[in-house]
Protein backbone atom coordinates (compact mmCIF):
# COMPACT_ATOMS: atom_id res chain seq x y z
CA UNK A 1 94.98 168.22 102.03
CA UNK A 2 91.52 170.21 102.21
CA UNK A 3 90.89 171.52 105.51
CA UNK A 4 87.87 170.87 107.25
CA UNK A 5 85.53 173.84 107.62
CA UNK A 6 85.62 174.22 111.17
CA UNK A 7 89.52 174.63 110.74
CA UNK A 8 89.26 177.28 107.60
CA UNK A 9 89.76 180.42 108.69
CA UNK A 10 88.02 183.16 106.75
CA UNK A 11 89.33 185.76 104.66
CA UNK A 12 87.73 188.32 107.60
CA UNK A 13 89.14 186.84 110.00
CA UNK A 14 93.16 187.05 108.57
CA UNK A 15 92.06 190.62 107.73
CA UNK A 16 91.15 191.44 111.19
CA UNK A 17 94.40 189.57 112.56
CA UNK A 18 96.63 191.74 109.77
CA UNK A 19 94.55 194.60 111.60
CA UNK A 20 95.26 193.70 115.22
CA UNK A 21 98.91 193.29 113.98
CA UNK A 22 98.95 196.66 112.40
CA UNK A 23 97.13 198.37 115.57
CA UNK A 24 99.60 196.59 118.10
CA UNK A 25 102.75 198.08 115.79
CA UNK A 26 101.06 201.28 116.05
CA UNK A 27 100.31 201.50 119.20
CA UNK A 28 103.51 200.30 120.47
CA UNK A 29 105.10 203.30 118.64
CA UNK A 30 102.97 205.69 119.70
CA UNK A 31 103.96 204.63 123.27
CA UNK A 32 108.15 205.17 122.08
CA UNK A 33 109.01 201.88 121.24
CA UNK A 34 111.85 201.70 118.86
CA UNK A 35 110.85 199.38 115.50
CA UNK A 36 114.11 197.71 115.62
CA UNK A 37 117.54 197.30 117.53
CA UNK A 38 119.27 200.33 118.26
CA UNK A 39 121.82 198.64 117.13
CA UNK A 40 120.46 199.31 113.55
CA UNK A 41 120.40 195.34 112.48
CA UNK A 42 117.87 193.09 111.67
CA UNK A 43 119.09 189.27 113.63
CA UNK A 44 116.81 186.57 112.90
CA UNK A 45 117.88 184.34 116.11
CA UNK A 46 119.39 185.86 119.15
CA UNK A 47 121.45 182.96 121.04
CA UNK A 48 121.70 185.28 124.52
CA UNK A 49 118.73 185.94 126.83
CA UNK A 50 120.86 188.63 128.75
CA UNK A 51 122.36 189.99 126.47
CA UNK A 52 121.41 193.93 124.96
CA UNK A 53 119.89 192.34 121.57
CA UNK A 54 117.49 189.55 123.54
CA UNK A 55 113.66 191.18 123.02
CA UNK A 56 114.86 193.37 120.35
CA UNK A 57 115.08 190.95 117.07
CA UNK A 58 113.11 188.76 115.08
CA UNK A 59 113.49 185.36 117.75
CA UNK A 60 114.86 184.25 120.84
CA UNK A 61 114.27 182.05 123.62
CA UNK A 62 111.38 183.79 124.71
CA UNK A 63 110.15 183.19 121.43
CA UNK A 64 108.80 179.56 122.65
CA UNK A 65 106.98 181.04 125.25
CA UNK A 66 104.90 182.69 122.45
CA UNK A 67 104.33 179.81 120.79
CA UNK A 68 103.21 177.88 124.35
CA UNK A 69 100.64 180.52 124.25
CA UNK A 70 99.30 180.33 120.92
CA UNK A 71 99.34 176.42 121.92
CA UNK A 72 97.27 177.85 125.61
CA UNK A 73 95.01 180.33 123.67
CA UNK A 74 93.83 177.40 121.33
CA UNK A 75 93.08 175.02 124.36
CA UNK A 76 91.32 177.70 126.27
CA UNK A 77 89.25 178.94 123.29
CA UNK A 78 88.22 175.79 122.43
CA UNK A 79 86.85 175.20 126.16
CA UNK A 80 84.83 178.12 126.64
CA UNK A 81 84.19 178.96 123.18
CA UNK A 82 83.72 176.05 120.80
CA UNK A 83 80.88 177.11 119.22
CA UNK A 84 82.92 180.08 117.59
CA UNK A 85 84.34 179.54 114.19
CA UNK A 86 88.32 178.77 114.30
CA UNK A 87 88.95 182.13 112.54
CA UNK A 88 86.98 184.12 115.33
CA UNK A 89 88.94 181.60 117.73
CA UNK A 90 91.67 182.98 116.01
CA UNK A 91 90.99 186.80 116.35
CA UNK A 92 90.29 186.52 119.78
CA UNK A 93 93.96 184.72 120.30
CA UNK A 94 96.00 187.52 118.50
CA UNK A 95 94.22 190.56 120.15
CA UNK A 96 94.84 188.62 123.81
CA UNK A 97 98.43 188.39 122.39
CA UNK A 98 98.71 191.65 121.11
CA UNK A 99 97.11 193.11 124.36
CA UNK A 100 99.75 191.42 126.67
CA UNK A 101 102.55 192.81 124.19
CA UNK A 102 101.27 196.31 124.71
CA UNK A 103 100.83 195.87 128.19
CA UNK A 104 104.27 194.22 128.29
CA UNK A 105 106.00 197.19 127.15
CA UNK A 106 104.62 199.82 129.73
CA UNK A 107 106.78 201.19 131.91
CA UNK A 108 105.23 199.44 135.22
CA UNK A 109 105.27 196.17 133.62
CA UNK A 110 108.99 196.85 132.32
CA UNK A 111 110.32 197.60 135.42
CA UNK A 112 108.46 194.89 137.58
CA UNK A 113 110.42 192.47 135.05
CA UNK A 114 114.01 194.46 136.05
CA UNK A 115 113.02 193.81 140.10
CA UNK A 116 111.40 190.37 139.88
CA UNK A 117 112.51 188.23 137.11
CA UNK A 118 116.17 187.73 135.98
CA UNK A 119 115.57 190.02 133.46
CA UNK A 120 117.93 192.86 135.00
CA UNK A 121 119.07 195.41 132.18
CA UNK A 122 115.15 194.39 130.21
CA UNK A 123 114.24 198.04 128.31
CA UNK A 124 111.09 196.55 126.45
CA UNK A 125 110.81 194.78 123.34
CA UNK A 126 111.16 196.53 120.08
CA UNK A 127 107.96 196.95 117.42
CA UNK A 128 109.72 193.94 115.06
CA UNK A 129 110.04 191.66 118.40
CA UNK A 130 106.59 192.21 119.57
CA UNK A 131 105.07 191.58 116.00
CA UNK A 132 107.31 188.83 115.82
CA UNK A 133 106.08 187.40 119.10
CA UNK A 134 102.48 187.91 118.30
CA UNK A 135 103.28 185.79 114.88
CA UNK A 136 104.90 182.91 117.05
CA UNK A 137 101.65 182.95 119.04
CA UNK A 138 99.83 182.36 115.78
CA UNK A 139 102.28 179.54 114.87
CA UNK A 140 101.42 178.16 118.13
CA UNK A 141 97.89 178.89 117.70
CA UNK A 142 97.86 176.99 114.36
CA UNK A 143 99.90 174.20 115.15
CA UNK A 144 97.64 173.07 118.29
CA UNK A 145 94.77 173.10 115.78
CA UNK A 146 96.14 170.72 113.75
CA UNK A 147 98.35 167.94 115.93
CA UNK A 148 96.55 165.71 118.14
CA UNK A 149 96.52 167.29 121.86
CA UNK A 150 99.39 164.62 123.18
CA UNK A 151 101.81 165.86 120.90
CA UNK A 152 101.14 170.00 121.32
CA UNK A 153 101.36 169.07 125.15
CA UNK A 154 104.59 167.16 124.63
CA UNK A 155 106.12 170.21 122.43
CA UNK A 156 105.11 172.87 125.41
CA UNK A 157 107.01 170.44 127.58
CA UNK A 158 110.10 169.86 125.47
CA UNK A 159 109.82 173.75 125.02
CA UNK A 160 110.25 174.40 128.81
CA UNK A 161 113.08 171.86 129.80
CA UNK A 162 114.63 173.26 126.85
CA UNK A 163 114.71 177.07 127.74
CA UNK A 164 114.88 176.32 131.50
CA UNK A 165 118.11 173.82 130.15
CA UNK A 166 120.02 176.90 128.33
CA UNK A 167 118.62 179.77 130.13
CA UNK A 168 117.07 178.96 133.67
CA UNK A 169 114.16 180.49 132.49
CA UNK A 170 110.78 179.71 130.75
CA UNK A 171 107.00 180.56 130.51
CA UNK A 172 106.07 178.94 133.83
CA UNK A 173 108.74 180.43 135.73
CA UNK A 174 108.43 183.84 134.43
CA UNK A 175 104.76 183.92 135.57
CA UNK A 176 106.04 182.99 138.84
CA UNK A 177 108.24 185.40 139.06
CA UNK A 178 106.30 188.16 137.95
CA UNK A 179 103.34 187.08 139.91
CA UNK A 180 105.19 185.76 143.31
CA UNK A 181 109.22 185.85 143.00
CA UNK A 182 111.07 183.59 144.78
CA UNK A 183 114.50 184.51 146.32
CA UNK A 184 115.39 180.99 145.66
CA UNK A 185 114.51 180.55 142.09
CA UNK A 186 116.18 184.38 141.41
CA UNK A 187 119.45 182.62 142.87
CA UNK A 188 118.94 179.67 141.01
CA UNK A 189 118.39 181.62 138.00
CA UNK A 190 121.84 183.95 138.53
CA UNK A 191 123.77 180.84 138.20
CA UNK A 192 124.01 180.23 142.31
């Protein structure tokens, strides 16, 4: 299958995503974040969203919240700037990514997830989970550019009953909690 040239993505434009990936890693250690589990393993899948290894390996069920947003960034971009080649489309996608994952893993944003969200014990993510994130935006990114818009909207869906199914939580209600928690949903979300 030859892509069309408004979906190639230039040579430039991976290097400045490698770049932005780099920069994020580097920045994030600068800051103190460890580049893997303390616990001194590398998991590819971590089954528990409470537990100490969630945000600290390769996936978990966060994970499809990053690829919602690669699926949001695409949409969006693709609104207001069309016009731009995919690959700057791209570019723009992982450094909003990689901007939230920095931002993420500051110690105001950290502890407004311990006191709003159920995310209690949350320390941060480590370097290979925020990478790892920013990746499974790209996934997302890429994926939305190539399936028809009624089946990327029906995998963000399935995606959010599924994590709200196994671990009362998802994108949508993490922004509300963040943004405006609930005592109700908090309840909900502690198994009450």
């Amino acid at each position: 299958m030859t892509l069309s040239p408004s979906r190639r993505v230039s040579t430039r434009a991976l290097l400045l995503v490698l770049a932005i990936l780099v920069a994020a890693a580097a920045v994030l250690y600068a800051m103190g974040r460890i580049p893997i589990c303390e616990c001194g393993t590398v998991k590819l899948w971590v089954n528990e969203a409470d537990g100490p290894d969630n945000s600290q390996h390769i996936a978990d069920w966060y994970t499809l919240s990053h690829v919602i947003h690669g699926f949001l960034f695409y949409g969006g971009l693709w609104l207001i700037a069309r016009r731009w080649s995919m690959g700057s489309r791209l570019v723009a996608a992982t450094l909003i990514e990689a901007a939230w994952e920095i931002l993420e893993n500051t110690p105001m944003v950290i502890d407004r997830y311990r006191t709003a969200t159920m995310a209690l014990g949350y320390t941060g993510d480590s370097i290979l989970n925020s990478v790892s994130d920013i990746l499974f935006m790209i996934l997302g990114f890429v994926l939305a550019a190539r399936l028809p818009v009624r089946i990327t909207v029906a995998l963000a869906v399935f995606f959010e009953l599924l994590a709200l199914y196994v671990i009362r939580d998802n994108l949508t209600l993490n922004v509300v909690m963040l943004l405006y928690p609930l005592d109700s949903i908090r309840v909900w979300q502690a198994g009450g």
